[in-house]
Protein backbone atom coordinates (compact mmCIF):
# COMPACT_ATOMS: atom_id res chain seq x y z
CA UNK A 1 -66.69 42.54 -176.07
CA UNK A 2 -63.60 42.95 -173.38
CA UNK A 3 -63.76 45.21 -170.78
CA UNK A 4 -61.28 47.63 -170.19
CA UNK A 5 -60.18 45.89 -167.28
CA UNK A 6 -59.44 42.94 -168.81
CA UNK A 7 -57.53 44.77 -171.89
CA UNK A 8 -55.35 45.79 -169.38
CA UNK A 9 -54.49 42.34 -167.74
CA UNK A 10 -53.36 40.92 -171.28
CA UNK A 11 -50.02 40.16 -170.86
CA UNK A 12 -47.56 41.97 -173.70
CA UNK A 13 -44.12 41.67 -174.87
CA UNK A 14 -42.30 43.99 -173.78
CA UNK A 15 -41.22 46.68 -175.97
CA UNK A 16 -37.66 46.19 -174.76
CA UNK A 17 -37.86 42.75 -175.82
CA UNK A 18 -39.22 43.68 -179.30
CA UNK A 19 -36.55 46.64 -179.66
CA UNK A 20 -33.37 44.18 -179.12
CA UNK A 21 -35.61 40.94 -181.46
CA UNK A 22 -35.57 43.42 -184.13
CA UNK A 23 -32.16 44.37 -183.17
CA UNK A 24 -30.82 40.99 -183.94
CA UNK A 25 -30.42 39.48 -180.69
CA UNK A 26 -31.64 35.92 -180.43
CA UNK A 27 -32.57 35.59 -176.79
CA UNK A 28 -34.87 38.26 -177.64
CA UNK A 29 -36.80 36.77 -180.58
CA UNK A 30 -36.94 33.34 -178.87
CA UNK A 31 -38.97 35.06 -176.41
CA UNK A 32 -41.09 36.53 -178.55
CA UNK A 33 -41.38 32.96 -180.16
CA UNK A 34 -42.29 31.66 -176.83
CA UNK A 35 -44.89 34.20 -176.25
CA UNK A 36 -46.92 33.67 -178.94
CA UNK A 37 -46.04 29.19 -179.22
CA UNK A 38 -49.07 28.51 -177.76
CA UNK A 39 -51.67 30.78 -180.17
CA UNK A 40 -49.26 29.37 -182.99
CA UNK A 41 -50.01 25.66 -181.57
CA UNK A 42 -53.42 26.29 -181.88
CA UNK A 43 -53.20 27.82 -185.83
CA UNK A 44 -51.73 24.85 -186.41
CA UNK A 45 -54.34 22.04 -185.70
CA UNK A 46 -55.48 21.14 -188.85
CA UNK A 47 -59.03 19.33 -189.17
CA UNK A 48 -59.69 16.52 -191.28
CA UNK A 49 -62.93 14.30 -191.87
CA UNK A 50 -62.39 12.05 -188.99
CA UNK A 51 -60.02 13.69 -186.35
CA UNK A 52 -57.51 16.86 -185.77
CA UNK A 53 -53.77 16.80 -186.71
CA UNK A 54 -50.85 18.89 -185.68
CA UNK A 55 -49.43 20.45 -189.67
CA UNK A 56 -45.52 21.24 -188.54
CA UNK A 57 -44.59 22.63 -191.62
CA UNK A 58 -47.61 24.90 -190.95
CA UNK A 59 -46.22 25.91 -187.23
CA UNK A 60 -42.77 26.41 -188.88
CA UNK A 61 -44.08 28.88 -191.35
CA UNK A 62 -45.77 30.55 -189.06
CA UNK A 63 -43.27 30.95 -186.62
CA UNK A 64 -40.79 31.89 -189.78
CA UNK A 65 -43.59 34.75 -190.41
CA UNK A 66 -43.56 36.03 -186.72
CA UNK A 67 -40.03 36.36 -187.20
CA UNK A 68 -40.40 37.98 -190.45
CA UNK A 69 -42.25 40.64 -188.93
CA UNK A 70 -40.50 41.24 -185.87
CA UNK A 71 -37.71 42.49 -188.17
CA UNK A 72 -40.02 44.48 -190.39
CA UNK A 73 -41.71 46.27 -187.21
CA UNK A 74 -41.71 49.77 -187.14
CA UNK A 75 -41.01 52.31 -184.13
């Protein structure tokens, strides 16, 4: 379980950033895209029998998803 210190210390997008993403403006959702590229990296490593793989079209979907919902967010 987290403590409440470290809930604190998790690093968020700002709510700036997500007001002006969902506004339309691109500099904003590339940050958002940036923010979250590395847990998105990590959905997409795929396991096989032998070794691990990185599945693109499975980080682009994802991304296009995060996007999705940056414009379906609600105040």
């Amino acid at each position: 379980m987290m403590s409440i210190n470290n809930y604190y210390n998790i690093r968020r997008v700002p709510f700036d950033t997500i007001r002006k993403a969902k506004s339309g403006i691109s500099e904003a959702v590339d940050k958002i895209l940036k923010h979250y590229d590395a847990y998105i990296r990590a959905l997409s490593m795929v396991e096989t029998r032998d070794h691990w793989y990185f599945n693109w079209d499975l980080y682009e979907r994802l991304q296009f998803k995060l996007m999705e919902l940056i414009f379906k967010f609600k105040f």
